[in-house]
Protein backbone atom coordinates (compact mmCIF):
# COMPACT_ATOMS: atom_id res chain seq x y z
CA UNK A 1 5.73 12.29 10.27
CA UNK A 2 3.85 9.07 9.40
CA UNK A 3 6.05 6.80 7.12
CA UNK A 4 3.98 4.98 4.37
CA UNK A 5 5.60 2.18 2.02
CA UNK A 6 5.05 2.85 -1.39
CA UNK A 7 5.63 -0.72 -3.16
CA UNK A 8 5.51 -1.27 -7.04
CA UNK A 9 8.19 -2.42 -9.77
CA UNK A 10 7.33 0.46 -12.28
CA UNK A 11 9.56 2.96 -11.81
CA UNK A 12 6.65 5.80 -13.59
CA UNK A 13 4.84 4.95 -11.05
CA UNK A 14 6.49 5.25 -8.41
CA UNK A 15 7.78 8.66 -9.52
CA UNK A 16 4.46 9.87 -9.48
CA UNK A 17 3.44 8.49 -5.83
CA UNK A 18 6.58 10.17 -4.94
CA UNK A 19 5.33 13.19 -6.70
CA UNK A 20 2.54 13.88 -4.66
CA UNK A 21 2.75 12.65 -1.52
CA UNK A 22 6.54 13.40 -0.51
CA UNK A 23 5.96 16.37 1.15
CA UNK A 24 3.18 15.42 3.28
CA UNK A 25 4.95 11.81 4.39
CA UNK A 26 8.27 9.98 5.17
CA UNK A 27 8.38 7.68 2.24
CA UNK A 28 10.24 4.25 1.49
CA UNK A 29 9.90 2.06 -1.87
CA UNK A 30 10.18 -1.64 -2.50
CA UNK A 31 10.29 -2.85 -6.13
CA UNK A 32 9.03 -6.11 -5.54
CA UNK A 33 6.52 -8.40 -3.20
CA UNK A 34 9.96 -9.66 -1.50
CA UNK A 35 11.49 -6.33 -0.62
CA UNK A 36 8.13 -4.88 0.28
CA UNK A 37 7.76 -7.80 2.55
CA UNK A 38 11.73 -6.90 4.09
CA UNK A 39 10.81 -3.40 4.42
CA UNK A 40 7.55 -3.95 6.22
CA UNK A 41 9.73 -6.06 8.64
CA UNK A 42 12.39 -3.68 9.24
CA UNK A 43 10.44 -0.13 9.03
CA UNK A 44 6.91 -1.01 10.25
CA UNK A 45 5.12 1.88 8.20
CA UNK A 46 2.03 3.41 9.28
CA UNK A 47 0.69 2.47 5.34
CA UNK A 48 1.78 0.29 2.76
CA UNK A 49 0.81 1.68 -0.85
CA UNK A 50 0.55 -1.61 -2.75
CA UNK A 51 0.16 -2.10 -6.64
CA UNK A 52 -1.62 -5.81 -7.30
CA UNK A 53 0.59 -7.09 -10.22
CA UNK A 54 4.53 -6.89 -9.17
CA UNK A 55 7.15 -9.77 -10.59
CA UNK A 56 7.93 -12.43 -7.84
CA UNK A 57 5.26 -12.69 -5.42
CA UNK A 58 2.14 -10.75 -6.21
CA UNK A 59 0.67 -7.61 -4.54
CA UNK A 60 -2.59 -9.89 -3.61
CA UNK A 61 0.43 -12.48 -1.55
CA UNK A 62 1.80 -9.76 -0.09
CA UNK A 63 -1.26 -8.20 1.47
CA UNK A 64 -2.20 -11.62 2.56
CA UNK A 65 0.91 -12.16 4.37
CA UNK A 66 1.15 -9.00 5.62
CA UNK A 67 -2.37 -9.20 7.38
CA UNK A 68 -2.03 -12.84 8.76
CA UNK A 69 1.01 -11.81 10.96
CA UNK A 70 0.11 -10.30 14.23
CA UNK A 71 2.92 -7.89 14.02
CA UNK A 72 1.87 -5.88 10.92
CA UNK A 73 -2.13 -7.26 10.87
CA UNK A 74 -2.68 -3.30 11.65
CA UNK A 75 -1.17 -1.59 9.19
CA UNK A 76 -3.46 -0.50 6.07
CA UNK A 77 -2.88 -1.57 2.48
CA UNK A 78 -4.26 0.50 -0.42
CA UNK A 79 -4.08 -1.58 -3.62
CA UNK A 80 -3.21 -0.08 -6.45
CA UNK A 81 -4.52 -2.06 -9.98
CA UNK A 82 -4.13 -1.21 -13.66
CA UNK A 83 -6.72 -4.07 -14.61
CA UNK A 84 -10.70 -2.60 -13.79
CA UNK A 85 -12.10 -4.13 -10.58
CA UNK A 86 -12.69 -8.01 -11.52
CA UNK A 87 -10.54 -8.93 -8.94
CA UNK A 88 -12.21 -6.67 -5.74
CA UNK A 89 -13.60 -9.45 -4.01
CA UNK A 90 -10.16 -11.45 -4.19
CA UNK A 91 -8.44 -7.95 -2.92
CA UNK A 92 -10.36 -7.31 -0.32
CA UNK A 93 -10.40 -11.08 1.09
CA UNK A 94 -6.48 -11.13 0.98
CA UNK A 95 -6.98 -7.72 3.90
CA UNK A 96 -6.64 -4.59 1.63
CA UNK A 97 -8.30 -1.74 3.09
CA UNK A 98 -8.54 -0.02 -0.20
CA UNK A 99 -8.87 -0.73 -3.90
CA UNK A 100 -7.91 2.15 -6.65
CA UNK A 101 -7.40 1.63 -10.23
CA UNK A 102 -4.64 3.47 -12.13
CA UNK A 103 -4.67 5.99 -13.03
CA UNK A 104 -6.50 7.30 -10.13
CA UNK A 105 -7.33 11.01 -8.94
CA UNK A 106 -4.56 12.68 -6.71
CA UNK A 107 -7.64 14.25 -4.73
CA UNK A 108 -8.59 10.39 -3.73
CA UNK A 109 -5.34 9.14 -3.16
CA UNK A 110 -4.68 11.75 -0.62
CA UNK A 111 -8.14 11.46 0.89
CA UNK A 112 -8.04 7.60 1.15
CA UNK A 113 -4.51 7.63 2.58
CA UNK A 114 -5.56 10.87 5.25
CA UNK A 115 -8.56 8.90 6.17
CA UNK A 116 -6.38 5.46 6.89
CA UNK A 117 -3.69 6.76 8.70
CA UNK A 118 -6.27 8.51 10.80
CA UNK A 119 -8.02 5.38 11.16
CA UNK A 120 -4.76 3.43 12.16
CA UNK A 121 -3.97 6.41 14.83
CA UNK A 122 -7.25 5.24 16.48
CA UNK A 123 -6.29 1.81 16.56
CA UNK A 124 -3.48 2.43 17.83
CA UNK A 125 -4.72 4.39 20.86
């Protein structure tokens, strides 16, 4: 089962990601840019779910840090924002693979995440 990170310090939120896509993937959660970061480390997901604004170091840092090391570089980031898409260009420059703003439909969550984990399976090949 592919494991995807889910990473965002709203609790609602994270209910509801857990909501609809715990039956179809092994899930984790980080609460903040630091744990994320941790978990990433120690778990090495298949996909990290990644809302933009967390406390600490932001969603945008994370990605970025994620993608510069040649470890995780791979792994595919859908950012989450509840702010409308101003900051797209910033997003995808810090390496997302995906932008969505919340709330967002279930039917495009599960198609963007189906279509990178398939994409990352390539890669990985």
């Amino acid at each position: 089962m592919k494991k995807i990170l889910l990473v965002d310090d709203n609790e609602a939120n994270i209910t509801l990601l857990l909501g609809v896509l715990d039956e179809l993937y092994d899930l984790s959660v980080a609460l903040s840019g630091e744990d994320a970061l941790e978990a990433i480390e120690e778990e090495m997901p298949d996909l990290v779910i990644l809302d933009l604004r967390l406390g600490g170091i932001s969603g945008i840092e994370v990605c970025k840090i994620i993608k510069q090391n040649e470890a995780t570089k791979h792994i595919p980031i859908i950012m989450l924002t509840a702010t409308s898409n101003t900051l797209q260009d910033e997003v995808y420059a810090a390496g997302a693979d995906s932008l969505m703003s919340k709330p967002f439909e279930i039917a495009f969550l599960l198609n963007e995440t189906r279509k990178l984990l398939n994409k990352d399976a390539v890669y990985k090949e």
